[in-house]
PDB file of N, CA and C in Angstrom:
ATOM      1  N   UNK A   1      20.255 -19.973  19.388  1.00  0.00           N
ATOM      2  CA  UNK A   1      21.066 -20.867  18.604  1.00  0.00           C
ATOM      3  C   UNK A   1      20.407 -22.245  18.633  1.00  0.00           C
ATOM      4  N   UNK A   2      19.822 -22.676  17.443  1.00  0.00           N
ATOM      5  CA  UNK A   2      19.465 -24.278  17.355  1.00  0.00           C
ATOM      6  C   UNK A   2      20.019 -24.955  16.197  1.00  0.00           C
ATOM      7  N   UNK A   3      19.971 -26.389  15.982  1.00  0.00           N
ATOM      8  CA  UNK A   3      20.682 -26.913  15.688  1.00  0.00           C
ATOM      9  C   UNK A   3      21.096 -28.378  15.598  1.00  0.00           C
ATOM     10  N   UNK A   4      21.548 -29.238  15.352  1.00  0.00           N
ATOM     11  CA  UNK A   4      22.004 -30.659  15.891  1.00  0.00           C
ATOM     12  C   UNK A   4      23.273 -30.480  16.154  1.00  0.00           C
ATOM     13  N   UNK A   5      23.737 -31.727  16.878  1.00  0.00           N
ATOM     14  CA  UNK A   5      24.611 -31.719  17.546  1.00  0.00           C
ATOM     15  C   UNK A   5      25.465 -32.875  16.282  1.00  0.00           C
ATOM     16  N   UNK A   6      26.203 -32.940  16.068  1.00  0.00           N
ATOM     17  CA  UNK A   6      26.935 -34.027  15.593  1.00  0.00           C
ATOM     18  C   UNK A   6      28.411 -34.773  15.699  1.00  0.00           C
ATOM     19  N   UNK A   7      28.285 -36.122  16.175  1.00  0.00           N
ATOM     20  CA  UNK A   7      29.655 -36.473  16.378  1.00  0.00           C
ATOM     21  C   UNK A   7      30.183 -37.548  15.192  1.00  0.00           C
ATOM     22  N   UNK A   8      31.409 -37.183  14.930  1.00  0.00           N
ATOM     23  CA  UNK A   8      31.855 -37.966  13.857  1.00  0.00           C
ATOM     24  C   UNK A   8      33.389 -38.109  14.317  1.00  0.00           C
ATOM     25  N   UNK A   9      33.713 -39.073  13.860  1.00  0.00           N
ATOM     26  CA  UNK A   9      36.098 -39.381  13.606  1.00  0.00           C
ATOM     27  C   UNK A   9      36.083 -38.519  15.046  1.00  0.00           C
ATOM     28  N   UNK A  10      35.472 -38.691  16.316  1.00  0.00           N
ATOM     29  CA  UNK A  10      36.135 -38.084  17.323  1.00  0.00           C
ATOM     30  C   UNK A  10      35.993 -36.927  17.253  1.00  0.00           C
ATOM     31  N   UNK A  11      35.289 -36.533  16.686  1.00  0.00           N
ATOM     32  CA  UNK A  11      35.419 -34.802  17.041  1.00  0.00           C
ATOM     33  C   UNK A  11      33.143 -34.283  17.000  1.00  0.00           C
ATOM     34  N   UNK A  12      33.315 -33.723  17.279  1.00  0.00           N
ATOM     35  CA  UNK A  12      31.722 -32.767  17.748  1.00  0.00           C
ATOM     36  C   UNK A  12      31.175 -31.606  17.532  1.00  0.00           C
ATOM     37  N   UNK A  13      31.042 -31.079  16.724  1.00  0.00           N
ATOM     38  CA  UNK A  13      29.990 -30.169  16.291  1.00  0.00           C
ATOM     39  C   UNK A  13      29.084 -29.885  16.078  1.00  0.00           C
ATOM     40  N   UNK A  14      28.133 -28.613  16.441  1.00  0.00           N
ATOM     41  CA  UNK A  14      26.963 -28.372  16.158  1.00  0.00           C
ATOM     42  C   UNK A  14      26.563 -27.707  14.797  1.00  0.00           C
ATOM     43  N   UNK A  15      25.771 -28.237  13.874  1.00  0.00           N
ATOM     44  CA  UNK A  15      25.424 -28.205  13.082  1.00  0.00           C
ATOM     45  C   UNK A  15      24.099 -27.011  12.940  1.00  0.00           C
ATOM     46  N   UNK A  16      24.216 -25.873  12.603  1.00  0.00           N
ATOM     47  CA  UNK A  16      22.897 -24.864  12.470  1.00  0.00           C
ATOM     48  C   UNK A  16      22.213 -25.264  11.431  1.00  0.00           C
ATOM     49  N   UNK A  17      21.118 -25.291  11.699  1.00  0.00           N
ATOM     50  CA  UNK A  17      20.015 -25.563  10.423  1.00  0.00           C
ATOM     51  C   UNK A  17      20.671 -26.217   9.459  1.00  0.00           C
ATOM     52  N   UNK A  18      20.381 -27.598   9.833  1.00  0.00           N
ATOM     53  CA  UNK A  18      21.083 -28.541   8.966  1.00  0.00           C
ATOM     54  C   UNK A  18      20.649 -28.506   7.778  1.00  0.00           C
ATOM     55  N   UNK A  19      19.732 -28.764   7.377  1.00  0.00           N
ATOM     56  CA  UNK A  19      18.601 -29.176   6.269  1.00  0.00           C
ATOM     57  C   UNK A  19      18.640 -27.226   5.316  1.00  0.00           C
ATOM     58  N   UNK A  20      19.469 -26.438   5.681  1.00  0.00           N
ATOM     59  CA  UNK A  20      19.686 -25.370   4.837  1.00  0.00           C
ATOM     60  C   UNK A  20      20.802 -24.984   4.473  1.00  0.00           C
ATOM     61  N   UNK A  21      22.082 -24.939   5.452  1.00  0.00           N
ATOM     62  CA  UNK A  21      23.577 -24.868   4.953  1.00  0.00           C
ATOM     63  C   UNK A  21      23.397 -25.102   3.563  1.00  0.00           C
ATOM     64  N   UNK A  22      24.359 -24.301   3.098  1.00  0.00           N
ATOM     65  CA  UNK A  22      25.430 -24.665   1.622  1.00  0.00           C
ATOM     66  C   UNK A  22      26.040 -25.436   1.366  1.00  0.00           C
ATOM     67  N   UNK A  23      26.088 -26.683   2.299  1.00  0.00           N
ATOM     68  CA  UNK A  23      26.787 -27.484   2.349  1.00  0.00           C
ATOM     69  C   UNK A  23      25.755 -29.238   1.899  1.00  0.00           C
ATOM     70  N   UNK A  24      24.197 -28.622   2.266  1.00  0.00           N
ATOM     71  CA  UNK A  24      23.303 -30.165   2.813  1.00  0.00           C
ATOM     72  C   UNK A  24      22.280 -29.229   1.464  1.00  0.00           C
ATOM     73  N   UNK A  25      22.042 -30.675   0.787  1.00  0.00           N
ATOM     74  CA  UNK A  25      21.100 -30.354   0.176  1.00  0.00           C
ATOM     75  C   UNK A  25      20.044 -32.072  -0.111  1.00  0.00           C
ATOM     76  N   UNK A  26      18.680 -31.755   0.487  1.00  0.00           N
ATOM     77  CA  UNK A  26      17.901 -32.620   0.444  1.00  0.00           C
ATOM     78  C   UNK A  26      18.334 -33.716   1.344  1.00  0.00           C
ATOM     79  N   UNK A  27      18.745 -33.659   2.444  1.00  0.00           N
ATOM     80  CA  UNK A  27      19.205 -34.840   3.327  1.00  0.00           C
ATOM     81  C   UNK A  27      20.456 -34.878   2.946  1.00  0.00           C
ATOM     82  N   UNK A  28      21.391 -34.489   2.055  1.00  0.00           N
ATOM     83  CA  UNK A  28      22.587 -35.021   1.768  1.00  0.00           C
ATOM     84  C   UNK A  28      24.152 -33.971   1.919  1.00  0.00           C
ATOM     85  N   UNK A  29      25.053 -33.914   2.206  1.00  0.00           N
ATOM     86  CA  UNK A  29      26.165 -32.560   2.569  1.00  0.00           C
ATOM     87  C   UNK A  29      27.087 -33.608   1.653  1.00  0.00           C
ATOM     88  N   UNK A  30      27.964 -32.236   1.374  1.00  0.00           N
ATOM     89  CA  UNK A  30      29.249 -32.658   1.093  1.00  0.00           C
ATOM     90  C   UNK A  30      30.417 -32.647   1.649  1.00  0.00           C
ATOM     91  N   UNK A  31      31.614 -33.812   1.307  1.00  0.00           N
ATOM     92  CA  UNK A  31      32.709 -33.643   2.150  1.00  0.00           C
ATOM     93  C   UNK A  31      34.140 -33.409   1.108  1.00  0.00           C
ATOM     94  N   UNK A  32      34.649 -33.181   1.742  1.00  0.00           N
ATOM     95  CA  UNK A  32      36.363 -32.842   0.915  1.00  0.00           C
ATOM     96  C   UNK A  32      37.099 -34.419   1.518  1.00  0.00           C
ATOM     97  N   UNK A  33      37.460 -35.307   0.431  1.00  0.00           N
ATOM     98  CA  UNK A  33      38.190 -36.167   0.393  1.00  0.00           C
ATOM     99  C   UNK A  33      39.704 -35.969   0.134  1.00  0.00           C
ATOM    100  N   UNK A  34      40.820 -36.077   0.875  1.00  0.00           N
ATOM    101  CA  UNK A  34      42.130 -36.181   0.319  1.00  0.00           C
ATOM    102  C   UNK A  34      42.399 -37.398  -0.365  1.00  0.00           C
ATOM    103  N   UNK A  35      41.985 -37.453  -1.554  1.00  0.00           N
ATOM    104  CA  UNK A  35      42.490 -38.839  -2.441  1.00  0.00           C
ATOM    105  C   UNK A  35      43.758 -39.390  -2.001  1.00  0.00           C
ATOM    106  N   UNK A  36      44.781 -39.349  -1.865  1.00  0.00           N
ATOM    107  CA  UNK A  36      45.985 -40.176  -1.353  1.00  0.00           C
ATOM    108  C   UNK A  36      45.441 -40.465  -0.566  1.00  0.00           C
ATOM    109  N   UNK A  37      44.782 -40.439   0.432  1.00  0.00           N
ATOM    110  CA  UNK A  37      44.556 -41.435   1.810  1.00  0.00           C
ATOM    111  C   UNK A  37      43.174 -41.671   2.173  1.00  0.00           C
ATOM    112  N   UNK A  38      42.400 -41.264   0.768  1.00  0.00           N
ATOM    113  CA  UNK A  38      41.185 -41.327   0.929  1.00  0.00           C
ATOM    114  C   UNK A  38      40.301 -40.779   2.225  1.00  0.00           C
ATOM    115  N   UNK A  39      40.857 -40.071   3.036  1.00  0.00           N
ATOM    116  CA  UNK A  39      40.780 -39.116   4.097  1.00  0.00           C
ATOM    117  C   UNK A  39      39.539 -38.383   4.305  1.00  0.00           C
ATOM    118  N   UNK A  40      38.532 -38.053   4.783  1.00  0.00           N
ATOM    119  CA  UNK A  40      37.590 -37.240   4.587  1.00  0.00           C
ATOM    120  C   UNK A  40      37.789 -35.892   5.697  1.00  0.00           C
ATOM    121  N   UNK A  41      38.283 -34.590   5.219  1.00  0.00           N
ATOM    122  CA  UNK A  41      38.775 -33.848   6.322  1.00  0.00           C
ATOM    123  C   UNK A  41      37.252 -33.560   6.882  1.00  0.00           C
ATOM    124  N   UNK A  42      37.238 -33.736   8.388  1.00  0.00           N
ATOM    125  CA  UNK A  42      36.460 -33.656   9.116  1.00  0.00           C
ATOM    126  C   UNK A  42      36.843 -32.230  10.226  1.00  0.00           C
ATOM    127  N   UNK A  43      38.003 -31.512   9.828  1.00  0.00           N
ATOM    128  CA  UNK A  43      38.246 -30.590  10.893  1.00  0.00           C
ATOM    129  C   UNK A  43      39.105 -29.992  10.206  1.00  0.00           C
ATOM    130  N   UNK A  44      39.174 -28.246  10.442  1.00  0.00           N
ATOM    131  CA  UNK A  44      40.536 -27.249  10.134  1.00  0.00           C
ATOM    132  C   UNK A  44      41.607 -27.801  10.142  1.00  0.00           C
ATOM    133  N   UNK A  45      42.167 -28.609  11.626  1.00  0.00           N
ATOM    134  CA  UNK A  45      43.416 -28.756  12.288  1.00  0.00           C
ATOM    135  C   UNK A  45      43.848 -30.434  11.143  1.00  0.00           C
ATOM    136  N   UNK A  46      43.317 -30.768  10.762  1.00  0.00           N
ATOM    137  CA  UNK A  46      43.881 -32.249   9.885  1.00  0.00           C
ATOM    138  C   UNK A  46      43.570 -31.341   8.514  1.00  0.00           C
ATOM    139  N   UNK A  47      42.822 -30.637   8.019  1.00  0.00           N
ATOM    140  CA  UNK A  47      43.082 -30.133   6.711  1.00  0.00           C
ATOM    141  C   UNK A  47      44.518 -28.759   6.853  1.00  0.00           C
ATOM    142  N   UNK A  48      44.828 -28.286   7.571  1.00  0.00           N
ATOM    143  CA  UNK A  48      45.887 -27.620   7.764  1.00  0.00           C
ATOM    144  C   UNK A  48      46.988 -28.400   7.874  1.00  0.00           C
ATOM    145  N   UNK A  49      47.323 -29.561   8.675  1.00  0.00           N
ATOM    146  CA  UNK A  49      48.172 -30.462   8.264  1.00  0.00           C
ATOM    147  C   UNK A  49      48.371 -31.166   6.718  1.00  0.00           C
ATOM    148  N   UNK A  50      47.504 -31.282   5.941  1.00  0.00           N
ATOM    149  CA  UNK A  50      47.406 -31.619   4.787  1.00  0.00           C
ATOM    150  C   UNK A  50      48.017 -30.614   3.937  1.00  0.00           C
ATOM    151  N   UNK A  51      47.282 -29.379   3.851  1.00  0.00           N
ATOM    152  CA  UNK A  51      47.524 -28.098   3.108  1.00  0.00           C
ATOM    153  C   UNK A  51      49.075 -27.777   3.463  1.00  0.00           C
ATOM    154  N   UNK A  52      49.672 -27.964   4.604  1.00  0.00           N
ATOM    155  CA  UNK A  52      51.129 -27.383   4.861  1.00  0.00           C
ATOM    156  C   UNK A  52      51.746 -28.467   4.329  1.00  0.00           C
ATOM    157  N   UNK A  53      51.602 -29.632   4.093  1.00  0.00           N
ATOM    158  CA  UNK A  53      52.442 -30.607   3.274  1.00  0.00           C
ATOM    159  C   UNK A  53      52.286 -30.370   1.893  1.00  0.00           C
ATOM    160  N   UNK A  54      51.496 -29.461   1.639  1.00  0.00           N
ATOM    161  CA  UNK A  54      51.454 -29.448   0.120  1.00  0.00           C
ATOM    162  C   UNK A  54      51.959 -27.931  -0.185  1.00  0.00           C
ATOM    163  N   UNK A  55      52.368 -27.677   0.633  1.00  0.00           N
ATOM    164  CA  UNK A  55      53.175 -26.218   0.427  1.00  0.00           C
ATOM    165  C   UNK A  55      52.875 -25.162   1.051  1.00  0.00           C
ATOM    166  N   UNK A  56      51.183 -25.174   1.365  1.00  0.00           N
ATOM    167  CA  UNK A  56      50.598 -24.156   1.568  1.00  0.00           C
ATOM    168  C   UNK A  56      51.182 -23.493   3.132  1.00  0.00           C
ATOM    169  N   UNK A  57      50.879 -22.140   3.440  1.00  0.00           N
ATOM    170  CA  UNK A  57      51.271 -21.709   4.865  1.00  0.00           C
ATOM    171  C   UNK A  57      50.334 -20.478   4.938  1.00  0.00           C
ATOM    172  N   UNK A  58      50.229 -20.880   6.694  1.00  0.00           N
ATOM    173  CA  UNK A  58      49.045 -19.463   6.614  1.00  0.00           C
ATOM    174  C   UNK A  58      49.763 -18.369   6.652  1.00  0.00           C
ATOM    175  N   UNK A  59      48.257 -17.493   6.052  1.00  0.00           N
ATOM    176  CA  UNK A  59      48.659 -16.185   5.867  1.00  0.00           C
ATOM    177  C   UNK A  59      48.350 -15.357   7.007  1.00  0.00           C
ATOM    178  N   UNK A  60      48.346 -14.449   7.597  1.00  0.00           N
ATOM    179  CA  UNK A  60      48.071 -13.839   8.832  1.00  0.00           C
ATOM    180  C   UNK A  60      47.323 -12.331   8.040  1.00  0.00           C
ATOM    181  N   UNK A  61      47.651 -11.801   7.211  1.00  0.00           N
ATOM    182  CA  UNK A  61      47.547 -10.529   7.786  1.00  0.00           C
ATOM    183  C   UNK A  61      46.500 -10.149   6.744  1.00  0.00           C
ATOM    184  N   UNK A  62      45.022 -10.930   6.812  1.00  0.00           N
ATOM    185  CA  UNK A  62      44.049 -10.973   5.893  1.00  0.00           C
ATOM    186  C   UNK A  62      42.774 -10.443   7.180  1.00  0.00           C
ATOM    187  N   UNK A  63      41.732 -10.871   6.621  1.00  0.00           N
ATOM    188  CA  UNK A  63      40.220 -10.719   7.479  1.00  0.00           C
ATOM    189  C   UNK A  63      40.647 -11.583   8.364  1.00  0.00           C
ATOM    190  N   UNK A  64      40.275 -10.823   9.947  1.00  0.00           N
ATOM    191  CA  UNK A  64      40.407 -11.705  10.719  1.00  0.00           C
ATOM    192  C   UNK A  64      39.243 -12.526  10.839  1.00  0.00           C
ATOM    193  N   UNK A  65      38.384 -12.512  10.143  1.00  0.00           N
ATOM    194  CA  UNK A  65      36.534 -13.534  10.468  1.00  0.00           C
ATOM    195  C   UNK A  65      37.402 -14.716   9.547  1.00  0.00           C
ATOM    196  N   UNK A  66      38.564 -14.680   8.882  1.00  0.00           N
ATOM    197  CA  UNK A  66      38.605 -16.214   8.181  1.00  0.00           C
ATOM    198  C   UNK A  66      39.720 -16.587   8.398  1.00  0.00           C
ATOM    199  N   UNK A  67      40.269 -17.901   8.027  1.00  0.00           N
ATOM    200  CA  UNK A  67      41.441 -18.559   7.959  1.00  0.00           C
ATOM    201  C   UNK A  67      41.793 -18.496   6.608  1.00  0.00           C
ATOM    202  N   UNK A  68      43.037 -18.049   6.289  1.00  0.00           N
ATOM    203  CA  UNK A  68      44.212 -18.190   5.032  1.00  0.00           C
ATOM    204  C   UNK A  68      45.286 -18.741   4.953  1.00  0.00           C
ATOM    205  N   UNK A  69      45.123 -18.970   3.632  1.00  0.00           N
ATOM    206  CA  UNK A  69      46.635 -20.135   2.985  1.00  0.00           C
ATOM    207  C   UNK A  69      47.052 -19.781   2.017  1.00  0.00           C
ATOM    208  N   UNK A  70      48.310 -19.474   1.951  1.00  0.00           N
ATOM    209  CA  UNK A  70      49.333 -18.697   0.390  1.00  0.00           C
ATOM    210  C   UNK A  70      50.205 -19.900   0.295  1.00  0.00           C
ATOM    211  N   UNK A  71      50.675 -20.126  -0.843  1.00  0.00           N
ATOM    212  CA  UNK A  71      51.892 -20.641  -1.313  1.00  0.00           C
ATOM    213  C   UNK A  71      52.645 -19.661  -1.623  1.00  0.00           C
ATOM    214  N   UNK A  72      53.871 -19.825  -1.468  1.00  0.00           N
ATOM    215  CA  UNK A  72      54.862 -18.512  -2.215  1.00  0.00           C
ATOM    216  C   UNK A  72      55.156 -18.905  -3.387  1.00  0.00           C
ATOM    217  N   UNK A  73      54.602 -20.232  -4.029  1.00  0.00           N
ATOM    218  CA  UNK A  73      55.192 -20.477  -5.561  1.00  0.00           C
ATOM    219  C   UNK A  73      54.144 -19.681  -6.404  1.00  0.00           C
ATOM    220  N   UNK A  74      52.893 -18.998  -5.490  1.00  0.00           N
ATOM    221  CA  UNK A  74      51.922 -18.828  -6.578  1.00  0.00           C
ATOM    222  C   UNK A  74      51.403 -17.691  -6.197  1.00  0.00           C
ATOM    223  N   UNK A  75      50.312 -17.008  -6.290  1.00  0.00           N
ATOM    224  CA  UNK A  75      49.267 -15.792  -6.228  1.00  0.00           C
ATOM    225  C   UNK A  75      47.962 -16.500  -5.920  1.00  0.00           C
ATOM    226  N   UNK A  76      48.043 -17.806  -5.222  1.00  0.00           N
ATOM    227  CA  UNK A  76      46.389 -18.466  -5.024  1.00  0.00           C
ATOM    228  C   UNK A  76      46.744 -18.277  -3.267  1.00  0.00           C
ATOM    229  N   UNK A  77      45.409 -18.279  -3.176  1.00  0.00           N
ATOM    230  CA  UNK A  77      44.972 -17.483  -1.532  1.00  0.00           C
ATOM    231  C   UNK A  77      44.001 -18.353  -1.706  1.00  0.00           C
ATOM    232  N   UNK A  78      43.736 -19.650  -0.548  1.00  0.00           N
ATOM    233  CA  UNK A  78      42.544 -20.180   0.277  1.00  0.00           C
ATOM    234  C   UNK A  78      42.143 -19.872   1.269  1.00  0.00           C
ATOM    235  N   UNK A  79      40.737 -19.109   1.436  1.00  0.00           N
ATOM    236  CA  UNK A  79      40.285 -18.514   2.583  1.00  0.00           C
ATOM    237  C   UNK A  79      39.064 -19.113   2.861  1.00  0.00           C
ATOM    238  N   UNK A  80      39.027 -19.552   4.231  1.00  0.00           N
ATOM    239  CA  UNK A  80      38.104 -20.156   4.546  1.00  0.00           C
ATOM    240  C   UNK A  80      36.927 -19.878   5.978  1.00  0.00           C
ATOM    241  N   UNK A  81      35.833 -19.962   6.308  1.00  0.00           N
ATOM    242  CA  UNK A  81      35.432 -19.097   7.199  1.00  0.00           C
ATOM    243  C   UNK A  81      35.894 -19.703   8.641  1.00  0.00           C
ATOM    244  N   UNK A  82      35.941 -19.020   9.801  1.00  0.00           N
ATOM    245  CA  UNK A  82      36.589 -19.431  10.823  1.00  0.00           C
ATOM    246  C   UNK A  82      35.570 -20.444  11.416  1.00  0.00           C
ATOM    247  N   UNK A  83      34.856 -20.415  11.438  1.00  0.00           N
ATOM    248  CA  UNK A  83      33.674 -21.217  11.971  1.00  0.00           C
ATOM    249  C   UNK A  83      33.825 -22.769  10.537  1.00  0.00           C
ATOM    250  N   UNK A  84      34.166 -24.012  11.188  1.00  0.00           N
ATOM    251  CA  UNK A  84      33.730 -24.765  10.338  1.00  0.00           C
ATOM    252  C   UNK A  84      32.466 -25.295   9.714  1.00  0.00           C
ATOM    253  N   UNK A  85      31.804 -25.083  10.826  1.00  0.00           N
ATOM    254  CA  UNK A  85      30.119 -25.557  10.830  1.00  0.00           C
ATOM    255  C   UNK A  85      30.023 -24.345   8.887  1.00  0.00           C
ATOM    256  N   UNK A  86      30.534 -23.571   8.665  1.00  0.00           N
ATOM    257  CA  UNK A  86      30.061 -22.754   7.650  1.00  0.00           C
ATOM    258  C   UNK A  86      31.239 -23.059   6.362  1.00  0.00           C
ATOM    259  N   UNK A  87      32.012 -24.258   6.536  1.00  0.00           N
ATOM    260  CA  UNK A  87      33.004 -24.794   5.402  1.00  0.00           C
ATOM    261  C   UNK A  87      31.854 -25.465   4.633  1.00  0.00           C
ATOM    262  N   UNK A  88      31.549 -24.920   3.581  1.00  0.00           N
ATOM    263  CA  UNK A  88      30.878 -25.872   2.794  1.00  0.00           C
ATOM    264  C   UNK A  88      31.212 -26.322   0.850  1.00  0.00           C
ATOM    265  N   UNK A  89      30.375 -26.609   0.027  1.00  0.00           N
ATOM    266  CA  UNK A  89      31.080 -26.602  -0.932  1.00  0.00           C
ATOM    267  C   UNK A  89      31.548 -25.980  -2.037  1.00  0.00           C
ATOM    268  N   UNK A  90      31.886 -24.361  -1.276  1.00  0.00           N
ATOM    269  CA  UNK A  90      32.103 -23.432  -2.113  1.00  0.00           C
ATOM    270  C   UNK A  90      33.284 -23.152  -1.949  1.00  0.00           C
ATOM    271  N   UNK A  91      33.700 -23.621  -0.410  1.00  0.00           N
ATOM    272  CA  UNK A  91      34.950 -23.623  -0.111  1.00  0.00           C
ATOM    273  C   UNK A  91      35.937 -24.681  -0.362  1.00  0.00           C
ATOM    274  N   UNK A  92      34.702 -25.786  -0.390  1.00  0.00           N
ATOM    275  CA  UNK A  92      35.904 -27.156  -0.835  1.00  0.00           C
ATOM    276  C   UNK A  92      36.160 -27.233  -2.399  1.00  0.00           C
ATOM    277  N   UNK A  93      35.470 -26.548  -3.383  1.00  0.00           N
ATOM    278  CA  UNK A  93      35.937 -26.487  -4.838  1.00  0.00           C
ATOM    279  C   UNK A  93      36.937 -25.267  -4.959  1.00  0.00           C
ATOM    280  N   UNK A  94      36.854 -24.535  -4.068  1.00  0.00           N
ATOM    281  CA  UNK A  94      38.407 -23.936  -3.936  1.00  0.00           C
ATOM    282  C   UNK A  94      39.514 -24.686  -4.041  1.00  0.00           C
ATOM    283  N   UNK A  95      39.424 -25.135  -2.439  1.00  0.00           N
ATOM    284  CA  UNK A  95      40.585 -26.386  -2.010  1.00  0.00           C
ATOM    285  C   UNK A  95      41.296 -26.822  -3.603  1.00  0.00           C
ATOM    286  N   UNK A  96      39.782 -27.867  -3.897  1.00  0.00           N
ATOM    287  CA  UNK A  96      39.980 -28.601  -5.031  1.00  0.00           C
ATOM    288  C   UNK A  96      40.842 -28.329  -6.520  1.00  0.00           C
ATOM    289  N   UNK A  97      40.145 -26.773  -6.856  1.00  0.00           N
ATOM    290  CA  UNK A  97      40.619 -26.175  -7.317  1.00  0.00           C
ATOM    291  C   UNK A  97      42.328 -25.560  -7.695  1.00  0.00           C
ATOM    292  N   UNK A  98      42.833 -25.421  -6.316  1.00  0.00           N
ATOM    293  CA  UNK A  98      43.869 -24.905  -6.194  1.00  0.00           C
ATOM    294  C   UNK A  98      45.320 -26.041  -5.555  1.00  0.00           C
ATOM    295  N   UNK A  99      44.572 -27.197  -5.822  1.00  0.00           N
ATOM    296  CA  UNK A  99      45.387 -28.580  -5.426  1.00  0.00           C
ATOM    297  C   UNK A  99      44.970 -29.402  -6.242  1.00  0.00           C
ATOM    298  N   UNK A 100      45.239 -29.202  -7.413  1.00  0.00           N
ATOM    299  CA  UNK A 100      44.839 -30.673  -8.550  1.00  0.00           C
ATOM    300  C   UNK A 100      44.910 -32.174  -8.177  1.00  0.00           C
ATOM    301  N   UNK A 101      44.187 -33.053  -8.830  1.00  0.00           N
ATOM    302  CA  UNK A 101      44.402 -34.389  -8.559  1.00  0.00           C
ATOM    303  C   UNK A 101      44.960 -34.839  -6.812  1.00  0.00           C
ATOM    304  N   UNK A 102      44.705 -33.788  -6.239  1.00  0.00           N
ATOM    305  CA  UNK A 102      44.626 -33.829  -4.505  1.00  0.00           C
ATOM    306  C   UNK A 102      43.397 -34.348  -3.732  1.00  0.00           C
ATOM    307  N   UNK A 103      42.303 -33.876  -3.883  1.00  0.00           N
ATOM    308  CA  UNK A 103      41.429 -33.663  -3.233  1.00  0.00           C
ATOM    309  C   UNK A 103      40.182 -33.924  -3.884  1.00  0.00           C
ATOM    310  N   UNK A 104      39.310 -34.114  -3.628  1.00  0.00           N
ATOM    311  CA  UNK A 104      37.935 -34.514  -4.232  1.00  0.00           C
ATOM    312  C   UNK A 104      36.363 -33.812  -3.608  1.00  0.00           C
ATOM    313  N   UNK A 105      35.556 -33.849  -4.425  1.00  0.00           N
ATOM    314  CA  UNK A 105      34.244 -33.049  -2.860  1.00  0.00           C
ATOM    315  C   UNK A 105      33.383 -34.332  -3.430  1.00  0.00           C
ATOM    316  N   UNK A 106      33.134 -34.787  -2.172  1.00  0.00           N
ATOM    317  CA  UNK A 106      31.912 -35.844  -2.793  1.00  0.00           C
ATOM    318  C   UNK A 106      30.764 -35.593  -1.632  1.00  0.00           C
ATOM    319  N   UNK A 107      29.487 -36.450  -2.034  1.00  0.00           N
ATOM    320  CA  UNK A 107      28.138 -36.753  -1.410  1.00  0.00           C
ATOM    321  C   UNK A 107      28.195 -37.330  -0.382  1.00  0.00           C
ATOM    322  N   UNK A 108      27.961 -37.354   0.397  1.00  0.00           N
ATOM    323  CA  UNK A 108      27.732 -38.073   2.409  1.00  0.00           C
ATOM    324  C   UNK A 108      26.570 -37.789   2.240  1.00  0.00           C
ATOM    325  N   UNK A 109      26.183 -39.274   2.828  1.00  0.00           N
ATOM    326  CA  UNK A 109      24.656 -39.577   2.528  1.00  0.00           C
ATOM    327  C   UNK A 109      24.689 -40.015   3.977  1.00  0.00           C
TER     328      UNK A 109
END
């Protein structure tokens, strides 16, 4: 396992092959912004607080390799991989997707 180490907003993760994730392209990654508070979720546990204020609740009885979120007003399912180091921006145009005028994915430079 190699890697960087990275600390950001208090929290620490190791980063695998930075410079290849789905997430970093050319020196640069993307992040999921909560527009109301201009927020940059940096962790599951503050984007799960977010997502349950907006209705969402997990789902349990899916793949256990990921984390899920149903609304009961709808048929949309956010699944995301359990490992954050592998949230990248395929998962945050989900998010985005399925929470209008919520959320944003922008460039971190």
């Amino acid at each position: 396992m190699s890697g960087v180490w990275v600390f950001k907003n208090g929290v620490i993760r190791l980063v695998e092959n930075p410079n290849q994730s789905g997430g970093v392209t050319h020196g640069r990654r993307n992040v999921l912004v909560y527009l109301p508070t201009g927020e940059v979720v940096s962790s599951y546990s503050s984007l799960e607080q977010i997502l349950m204020s907006l209705g969402w609740e997990r789902y349990f009885n899916g793949d256990p390799d990921l984390i899920q979120y149903h609304k009961r007003s709808s048929i949309d399912l956010i699944s995301l991989p359990r490992d954050f180091s592998k949230f990248n921006s395929v998962y945050m145009y989900d998010i985005v997707i399925k929470n209008p005028n919520t959320f944003h994915v922008r460039d971190f430079h």
